[in-house]
N, C-alpha and C. Protein backbone atom coordinates (compact mmCIF):
# COMPACT_ATOMS: atom_id res chain seq x y z
N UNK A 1 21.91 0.36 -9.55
CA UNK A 1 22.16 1.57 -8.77
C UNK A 1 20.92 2.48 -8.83
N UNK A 2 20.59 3.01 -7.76
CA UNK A 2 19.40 3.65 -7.37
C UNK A 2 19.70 5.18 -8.10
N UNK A 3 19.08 5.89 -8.79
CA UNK A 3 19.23 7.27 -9.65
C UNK A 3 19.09 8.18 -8.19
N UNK A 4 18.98 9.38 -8.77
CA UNK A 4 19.31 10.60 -7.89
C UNK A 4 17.75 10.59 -6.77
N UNK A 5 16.80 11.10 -7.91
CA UNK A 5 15.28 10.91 -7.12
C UNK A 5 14.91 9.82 -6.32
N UNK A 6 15.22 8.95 -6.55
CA UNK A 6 14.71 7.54 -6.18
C UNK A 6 15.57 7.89 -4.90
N UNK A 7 17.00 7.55 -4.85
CA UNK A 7 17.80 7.49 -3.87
C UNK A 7 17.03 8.61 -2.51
N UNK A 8 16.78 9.50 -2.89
CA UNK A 8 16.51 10.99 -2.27
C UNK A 8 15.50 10.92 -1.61
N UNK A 9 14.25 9.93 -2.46
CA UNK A 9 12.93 10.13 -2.14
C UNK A 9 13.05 8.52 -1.34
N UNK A 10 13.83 7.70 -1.26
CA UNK A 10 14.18 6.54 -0.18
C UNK A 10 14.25 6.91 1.01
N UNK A 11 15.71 8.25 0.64
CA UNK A 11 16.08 8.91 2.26
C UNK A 11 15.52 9.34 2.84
N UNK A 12 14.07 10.29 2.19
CA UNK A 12 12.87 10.61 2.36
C UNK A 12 12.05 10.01 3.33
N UNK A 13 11.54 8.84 2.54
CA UNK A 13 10.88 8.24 3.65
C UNK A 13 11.35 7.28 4.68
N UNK A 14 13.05 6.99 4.48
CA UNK A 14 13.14 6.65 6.10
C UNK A 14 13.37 7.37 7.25
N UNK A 15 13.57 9.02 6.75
CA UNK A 15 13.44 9.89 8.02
C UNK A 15 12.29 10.05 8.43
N UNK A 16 11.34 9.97 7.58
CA UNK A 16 9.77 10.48 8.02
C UNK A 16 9.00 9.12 8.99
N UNK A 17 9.63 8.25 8.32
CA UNK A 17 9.25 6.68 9.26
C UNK A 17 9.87 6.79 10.40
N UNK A 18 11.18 7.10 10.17
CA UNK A 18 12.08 6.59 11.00
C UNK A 18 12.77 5.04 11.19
N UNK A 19 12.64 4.46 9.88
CA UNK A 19 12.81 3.28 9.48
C UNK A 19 14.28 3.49 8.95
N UNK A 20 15.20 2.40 9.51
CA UNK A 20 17.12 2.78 9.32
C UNK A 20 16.78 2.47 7.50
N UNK A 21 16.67 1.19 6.90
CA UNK A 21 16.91 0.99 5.81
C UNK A 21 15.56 0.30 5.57
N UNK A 22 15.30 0.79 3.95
CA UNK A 22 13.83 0.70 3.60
C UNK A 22 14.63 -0.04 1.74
N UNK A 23 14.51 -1.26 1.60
CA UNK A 23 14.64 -2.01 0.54
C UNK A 23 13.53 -2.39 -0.18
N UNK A 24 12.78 -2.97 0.63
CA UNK A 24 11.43 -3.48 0.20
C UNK A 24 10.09 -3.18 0.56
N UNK A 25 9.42 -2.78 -0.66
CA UNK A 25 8.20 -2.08 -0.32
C UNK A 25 6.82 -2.80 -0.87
N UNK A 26 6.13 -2.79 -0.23
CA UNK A 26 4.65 -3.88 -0.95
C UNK A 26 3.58 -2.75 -0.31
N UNK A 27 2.71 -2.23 -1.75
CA UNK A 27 1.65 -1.78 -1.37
C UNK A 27 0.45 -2.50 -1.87
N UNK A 28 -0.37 -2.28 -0.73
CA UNK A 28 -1.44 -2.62 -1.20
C UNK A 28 -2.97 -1.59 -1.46
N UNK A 29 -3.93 -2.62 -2.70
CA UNK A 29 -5.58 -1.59 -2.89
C UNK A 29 -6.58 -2.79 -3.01
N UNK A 30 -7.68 -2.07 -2.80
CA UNK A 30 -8.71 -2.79 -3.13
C UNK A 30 -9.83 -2.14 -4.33
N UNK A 31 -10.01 -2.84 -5.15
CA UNK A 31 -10.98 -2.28 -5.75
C UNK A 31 -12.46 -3.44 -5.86
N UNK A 32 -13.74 -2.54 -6.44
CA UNK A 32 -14.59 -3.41 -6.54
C UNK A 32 -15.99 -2.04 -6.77
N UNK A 33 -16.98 -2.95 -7.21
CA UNK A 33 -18.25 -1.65 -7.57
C UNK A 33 -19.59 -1.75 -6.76
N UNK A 34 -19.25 -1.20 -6.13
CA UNK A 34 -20.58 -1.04 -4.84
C UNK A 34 -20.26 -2.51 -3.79
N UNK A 35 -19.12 -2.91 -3.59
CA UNK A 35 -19.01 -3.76 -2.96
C UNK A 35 -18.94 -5.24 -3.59
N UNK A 36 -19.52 -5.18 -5.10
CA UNK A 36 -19.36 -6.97 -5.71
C UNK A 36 -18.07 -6.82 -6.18
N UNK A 37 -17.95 -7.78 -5.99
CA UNK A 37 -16.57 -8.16 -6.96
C UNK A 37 -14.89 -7.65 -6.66
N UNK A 38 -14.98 -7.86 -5.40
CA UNK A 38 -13.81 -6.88 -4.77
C UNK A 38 -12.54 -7.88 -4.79
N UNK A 39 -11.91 -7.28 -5.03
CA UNK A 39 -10.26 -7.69 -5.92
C UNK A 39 -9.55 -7.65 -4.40
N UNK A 40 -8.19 -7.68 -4.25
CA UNK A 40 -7.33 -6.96 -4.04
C UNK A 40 -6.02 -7.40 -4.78
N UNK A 41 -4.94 -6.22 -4.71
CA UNK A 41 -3.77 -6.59 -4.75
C UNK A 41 -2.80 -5.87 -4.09
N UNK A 42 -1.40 -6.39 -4.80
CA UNK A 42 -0.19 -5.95 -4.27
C UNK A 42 0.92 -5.91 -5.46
N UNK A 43 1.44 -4.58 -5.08
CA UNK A 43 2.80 -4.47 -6.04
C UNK A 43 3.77 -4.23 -4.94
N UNK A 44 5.32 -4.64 -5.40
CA UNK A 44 6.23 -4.64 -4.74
C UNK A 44 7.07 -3.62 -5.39
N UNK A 45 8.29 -2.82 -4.79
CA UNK A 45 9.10 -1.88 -5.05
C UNK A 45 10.68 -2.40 -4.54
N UNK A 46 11.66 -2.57 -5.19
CA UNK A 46 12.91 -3.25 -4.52
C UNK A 46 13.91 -2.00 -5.04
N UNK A 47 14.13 -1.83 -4.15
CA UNK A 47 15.52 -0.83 -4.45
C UNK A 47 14.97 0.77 -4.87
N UNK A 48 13.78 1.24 -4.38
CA UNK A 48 12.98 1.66 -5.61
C UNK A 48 12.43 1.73 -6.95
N UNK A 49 12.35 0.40 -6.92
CA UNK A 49 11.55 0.48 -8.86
C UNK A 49 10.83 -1.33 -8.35
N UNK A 50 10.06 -0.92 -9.41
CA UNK A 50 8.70 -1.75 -9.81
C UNK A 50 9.81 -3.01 -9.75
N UNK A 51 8.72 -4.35 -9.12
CA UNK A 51 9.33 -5.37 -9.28
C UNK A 51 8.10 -6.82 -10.18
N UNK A 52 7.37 -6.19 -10.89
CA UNK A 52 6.15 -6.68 -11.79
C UNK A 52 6.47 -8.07 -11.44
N UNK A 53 7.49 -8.93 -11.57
CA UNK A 53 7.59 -10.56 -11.23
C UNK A 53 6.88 -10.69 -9.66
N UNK A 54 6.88 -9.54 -8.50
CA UNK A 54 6.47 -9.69 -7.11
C UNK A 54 5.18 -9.30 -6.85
N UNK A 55 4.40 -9.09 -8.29
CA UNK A 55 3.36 -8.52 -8.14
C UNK A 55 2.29 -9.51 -7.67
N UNK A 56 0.62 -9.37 -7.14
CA UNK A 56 0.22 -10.31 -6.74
C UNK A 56 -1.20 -9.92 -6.73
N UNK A 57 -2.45 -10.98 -7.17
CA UNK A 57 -3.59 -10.67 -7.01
C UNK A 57 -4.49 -11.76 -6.08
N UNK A 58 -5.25 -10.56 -5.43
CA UNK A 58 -6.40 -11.94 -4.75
C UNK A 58 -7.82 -11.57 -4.65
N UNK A 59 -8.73 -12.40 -5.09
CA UNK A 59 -9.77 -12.84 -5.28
C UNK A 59 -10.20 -12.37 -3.87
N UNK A 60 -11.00 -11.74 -3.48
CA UNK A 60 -11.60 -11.47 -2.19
C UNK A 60 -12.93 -12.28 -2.18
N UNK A 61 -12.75 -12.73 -0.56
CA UNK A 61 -13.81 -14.37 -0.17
C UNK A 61 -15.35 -13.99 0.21
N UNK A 62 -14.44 -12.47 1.03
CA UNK A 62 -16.07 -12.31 1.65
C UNK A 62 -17.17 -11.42 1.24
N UNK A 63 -18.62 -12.11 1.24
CA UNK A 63 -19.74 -11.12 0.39
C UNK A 63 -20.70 -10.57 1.34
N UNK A 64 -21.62 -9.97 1.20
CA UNK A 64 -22.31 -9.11 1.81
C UNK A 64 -21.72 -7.79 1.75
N UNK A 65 -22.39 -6.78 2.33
CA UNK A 65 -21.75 -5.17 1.76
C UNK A 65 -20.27 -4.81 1.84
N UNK A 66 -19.92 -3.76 1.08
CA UNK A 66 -18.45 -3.59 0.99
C UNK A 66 -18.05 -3.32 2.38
N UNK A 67 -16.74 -3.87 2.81
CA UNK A 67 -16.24 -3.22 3.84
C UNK A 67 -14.51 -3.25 3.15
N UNK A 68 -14.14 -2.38 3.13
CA UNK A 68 -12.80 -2.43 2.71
C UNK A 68 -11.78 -2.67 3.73
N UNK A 69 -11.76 -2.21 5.06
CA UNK A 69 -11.16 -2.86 5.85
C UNK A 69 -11.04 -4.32 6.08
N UNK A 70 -12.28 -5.14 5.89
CA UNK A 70 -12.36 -6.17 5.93
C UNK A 70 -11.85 -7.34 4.49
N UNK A 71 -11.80 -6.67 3.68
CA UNK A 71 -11.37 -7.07 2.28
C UNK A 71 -9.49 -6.79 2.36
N UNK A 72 -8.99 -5.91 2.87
CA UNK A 72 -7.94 -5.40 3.32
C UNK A 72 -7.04 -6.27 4.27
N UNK A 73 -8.06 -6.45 5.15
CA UNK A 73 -7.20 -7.25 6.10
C UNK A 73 -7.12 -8.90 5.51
N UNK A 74 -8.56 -9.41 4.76
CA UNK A 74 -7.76 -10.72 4.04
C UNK A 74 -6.89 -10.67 3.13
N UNK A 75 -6.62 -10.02 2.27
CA UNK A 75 -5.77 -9.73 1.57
C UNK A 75 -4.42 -10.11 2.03
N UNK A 76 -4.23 -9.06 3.47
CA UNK A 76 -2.89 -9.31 3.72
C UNK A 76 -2.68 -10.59 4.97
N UNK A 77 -3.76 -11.15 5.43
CA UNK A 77 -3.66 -12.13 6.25
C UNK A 77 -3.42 -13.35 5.44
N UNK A 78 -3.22 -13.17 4.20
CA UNK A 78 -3.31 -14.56 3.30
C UNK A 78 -1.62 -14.20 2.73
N UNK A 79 -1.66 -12.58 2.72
CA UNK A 79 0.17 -13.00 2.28
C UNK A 79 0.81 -13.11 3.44
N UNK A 80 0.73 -12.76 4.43
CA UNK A 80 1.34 -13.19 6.03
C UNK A 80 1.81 -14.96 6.04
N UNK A 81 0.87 -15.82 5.45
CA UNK A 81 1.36 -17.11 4.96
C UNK A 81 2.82 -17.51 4.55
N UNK A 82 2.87 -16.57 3.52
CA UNK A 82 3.87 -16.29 2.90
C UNK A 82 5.43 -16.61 3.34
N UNK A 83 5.26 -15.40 4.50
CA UNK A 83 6.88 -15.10 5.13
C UNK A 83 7.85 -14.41 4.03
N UNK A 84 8.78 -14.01 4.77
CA UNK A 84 9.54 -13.16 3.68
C UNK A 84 9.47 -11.52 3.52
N UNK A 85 9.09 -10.57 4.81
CA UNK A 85 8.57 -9.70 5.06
C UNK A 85 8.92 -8.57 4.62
N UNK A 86 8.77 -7.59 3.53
CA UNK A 86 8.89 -6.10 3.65
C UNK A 86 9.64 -4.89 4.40
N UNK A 87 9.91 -4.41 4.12
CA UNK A 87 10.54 -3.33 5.49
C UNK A 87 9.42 -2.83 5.37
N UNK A 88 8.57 -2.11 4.69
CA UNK A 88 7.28 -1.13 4.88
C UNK A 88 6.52 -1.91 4.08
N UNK A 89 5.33 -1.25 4.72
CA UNK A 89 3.58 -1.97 3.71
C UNK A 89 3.16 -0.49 3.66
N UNK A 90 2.91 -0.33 2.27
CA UNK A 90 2.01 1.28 1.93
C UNK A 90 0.84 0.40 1.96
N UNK A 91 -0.11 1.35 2.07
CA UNK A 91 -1.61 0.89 1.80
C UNK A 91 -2.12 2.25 1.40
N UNK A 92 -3.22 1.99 0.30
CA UNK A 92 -3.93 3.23 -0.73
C UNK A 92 -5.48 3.39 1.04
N UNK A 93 -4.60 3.96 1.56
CA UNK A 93 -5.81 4.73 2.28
C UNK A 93 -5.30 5.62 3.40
N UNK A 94 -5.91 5.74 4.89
CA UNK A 94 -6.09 6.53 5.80
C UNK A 94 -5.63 5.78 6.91
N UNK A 95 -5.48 6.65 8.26
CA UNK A 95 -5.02 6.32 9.22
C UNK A 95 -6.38 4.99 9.68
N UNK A 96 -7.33 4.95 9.29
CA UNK A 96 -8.33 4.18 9.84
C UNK A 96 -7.89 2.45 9.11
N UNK A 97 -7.26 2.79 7.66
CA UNK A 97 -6.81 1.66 7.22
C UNK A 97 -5.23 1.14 7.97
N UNK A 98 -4.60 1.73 8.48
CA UNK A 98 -3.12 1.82 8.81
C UNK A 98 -3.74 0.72 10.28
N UNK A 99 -4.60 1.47 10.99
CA UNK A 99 -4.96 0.87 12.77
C UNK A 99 -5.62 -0.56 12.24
N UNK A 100 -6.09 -1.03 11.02
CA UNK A 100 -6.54 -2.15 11.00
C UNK A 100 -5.87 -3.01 10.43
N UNK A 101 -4.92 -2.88 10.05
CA UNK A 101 -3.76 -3.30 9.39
C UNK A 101 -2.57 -3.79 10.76
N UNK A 102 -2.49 -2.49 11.32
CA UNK A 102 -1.90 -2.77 12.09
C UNK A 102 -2.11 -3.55 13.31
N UNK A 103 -3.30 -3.87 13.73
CA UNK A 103 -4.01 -4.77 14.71
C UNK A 103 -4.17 -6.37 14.34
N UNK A 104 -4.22 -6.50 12.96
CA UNK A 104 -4.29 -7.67 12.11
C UNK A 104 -2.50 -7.65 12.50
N UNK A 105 -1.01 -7.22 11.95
CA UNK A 105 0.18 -7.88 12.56
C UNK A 105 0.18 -7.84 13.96
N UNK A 106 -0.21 -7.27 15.08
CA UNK A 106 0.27 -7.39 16.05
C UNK A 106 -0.47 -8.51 16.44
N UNK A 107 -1.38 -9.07 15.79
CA UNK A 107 -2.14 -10.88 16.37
C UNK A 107 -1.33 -11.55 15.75
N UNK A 108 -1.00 -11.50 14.70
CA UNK A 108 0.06 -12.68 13.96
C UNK A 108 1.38 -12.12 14.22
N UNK A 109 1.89 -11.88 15.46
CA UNK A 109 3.08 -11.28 15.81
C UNK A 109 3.71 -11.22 14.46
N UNK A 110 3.67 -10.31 13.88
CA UNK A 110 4.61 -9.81 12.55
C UNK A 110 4.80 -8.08 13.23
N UNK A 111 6.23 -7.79 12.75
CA UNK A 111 6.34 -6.39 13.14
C UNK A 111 7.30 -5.87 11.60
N UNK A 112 5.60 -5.41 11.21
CA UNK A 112 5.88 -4.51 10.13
C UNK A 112 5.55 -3.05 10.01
N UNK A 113 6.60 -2.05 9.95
CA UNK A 113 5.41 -0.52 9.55
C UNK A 113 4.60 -0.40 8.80
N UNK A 114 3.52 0.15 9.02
CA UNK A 114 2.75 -0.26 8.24
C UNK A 114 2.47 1.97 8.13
N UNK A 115 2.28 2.45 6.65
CA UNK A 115 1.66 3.51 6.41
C UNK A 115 0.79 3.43 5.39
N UNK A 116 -0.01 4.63 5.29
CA UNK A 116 -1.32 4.85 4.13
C UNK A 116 -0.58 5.97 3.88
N UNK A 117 -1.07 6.08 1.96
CA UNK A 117 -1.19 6.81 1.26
C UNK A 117 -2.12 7.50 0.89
N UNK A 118 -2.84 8.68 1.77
CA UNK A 118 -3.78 9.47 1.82
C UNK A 118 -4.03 10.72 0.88
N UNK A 119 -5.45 10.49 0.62
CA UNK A 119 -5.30 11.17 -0.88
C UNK A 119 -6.65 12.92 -0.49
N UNK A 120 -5.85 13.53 -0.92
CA UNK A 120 -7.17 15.29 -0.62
C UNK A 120 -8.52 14.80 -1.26
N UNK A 121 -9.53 15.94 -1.27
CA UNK A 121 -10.77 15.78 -1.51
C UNK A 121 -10.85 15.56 -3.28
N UNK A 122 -9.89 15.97 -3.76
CA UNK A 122 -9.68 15.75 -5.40
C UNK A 122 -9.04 14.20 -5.57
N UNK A 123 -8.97 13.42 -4.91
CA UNK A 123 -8.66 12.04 -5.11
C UNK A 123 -7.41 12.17 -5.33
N UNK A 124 -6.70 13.28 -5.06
CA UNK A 124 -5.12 13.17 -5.29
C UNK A 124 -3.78 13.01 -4.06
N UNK A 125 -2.95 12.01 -4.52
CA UNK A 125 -2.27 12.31 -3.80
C UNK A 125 -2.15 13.12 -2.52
N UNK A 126 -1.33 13.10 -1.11
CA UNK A 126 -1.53 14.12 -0.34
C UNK A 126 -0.70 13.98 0.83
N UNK A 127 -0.42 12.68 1.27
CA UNK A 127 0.97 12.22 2.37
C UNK A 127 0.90 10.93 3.17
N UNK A 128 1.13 11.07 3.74
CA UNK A 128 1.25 9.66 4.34
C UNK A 128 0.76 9.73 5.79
N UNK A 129 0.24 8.51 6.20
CA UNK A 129 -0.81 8.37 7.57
C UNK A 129 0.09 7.16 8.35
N UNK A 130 0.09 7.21 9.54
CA UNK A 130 0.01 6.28 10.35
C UNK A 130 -1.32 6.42 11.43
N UNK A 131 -0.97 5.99 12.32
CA UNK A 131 -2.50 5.07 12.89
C UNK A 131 -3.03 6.90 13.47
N UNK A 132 -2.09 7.43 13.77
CA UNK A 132 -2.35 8.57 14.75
C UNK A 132 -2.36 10.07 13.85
N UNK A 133 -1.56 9.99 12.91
CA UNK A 133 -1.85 10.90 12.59
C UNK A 133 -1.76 10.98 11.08
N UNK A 134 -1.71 12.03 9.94
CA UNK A 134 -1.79 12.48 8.77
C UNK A 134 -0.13 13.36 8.86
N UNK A 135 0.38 13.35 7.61
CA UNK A 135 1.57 13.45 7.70
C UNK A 135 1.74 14.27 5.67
N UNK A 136 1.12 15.61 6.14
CA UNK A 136 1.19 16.29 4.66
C UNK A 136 2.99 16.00 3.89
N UNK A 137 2.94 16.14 2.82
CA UNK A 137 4.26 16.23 2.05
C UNK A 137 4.24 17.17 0.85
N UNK A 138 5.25 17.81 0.95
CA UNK A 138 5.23 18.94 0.01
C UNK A 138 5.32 18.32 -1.45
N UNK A 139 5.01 18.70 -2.41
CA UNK A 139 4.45 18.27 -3.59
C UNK A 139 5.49 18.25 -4.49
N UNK A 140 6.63 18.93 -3.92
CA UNK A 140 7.61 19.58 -5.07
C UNK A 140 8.75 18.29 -4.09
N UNK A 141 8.67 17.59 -3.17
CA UNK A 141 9.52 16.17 -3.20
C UNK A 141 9.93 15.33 -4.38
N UNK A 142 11.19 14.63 -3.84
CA UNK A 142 10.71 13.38 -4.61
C UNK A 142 10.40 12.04 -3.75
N UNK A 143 10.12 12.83 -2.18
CA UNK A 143 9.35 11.50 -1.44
C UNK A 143 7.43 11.80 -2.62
N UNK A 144 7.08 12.76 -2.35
CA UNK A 144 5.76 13.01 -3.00
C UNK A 144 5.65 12.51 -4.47
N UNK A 145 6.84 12.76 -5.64
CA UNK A 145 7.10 12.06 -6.54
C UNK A 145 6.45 10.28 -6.27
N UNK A 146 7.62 9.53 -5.88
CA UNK A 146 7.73 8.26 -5.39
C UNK A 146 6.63 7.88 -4.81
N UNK A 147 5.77 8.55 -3.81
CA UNK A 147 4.59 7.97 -3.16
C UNK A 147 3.68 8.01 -4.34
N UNK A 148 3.32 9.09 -5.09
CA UNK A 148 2.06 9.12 -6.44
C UNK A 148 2.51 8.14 -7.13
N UNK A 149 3.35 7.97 -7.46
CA UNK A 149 3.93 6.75 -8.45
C UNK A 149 3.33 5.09 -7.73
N UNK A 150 3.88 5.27 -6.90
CA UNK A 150 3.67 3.76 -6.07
C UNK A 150 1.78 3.80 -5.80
N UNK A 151 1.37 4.54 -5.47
CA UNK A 151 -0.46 4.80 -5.38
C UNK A 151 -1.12 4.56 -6.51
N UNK A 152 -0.57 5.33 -7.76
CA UNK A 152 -1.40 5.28 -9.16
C UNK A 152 -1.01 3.62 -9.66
N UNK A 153 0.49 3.40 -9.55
CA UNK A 153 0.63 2.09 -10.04
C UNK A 153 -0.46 0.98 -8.95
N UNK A 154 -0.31 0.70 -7.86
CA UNK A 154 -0.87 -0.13 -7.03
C UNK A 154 -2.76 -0.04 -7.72
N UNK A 155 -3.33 0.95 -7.72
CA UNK A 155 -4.07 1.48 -8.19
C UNK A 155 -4.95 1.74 -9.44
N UNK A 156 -3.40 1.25 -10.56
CA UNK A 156 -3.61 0.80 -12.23
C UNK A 156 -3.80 -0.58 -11.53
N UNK A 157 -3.12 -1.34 -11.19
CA UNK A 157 -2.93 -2.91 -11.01
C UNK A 157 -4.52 -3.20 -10.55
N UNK A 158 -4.83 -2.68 -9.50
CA UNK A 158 -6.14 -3.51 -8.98
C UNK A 158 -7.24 -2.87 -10.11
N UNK A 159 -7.30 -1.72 -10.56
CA UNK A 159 -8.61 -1.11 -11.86
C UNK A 159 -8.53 -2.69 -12.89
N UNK A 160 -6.87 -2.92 -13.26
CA UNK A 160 -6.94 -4.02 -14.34
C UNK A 160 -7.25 -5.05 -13.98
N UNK A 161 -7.03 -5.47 -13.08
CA UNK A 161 -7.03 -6.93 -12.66
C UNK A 161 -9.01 -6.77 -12.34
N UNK A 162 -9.58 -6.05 -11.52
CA UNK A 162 -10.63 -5.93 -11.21
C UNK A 162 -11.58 -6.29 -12.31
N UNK A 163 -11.33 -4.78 -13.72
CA UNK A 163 -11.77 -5.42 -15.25
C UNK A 163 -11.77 -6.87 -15.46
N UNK A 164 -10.29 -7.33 -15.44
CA UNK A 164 -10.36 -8.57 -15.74
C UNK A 164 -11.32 -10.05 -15.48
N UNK A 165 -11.39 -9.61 -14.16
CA UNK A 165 -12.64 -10.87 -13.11
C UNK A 165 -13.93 -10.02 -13.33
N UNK A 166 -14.60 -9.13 -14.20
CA UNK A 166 -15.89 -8.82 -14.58
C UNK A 166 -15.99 -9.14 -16.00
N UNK A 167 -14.80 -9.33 -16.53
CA UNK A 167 -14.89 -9.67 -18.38
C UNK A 167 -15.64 -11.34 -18.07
């Protein structure tokens, strides 16, 4: 059973989507240092809470300078393989990451929402993006709760895993 916040900050973001029922959530990040060594991953959210068994890392293929869009979109063109789809895909960025994301499902006919988790000039937290626009959230939520949570975790996951493939 889903607790009070969780439940609240669910209802949260399926009015702001406009998404009827939101069960399953997979966000994704990329990390990497000046462009070598760029990771990505994915954590999943079921019911609201961490689902660490759905978690997932990938080795990014392509070299030459960083492009994170481009590291982004293999990432998720390799779990598209997969099947088994999400109601929402967060992604740790901006409406510029949301339109490339979203251009990558509409070629592999997949119809997923896809939003970013857009962060202020202090690297913090700040609301949610789709392709068109920025979408502030008041801080004192527990959609704003739930989104920092799901960003910092997605966020711990790729810092560790990243460490890990430079050890």
């Amino acid at each position: 059973r889903i607790n009070n916040y969780l439940s609240d900050a669910i209802k949260e973001l399926q009015l702001l989507t406009g998404i009827d029922s939101i069960k399953t959530i997979e966000s994704y990040d990329i990390s990497n240092i000046s462009g070598r060594d760029s990771v990505g991953v994915k954590v999943v959210y079921k019911n609201g809470k961490k689902s660490p068994s759905d978690y997932r890392r990938y080795k990014i293929n392509q070299s030459g300078k960083p492009d994170d869009y481009a590291s982004l979109s293999e990432v998720i063109e390799r779990r598209l393989s997969r099947g088994d789809f999400p109601d929402i895909i967060l992604l740790d960025g901006g409406r510029g990451h949301v339109s490339t994301i979203e251009k990558l499902l509409l070629k592999n006919n997949v119809k997923i929402p896809v939003f970013g988790i857009y962060k202020n000039d202090k690297h913090q937290t700040r609301g949610l993006a789709d392709a068109k626009q920025n979408y502030e959230i008041d801080s004192r939520t527990s959609l704003f709760r739930f989104l920092s949570e799901i960003q910092n975790e997605v966020h711990r996951y790729a810092i560790a895993y990243h460490r890990k493939t430079r050890e």
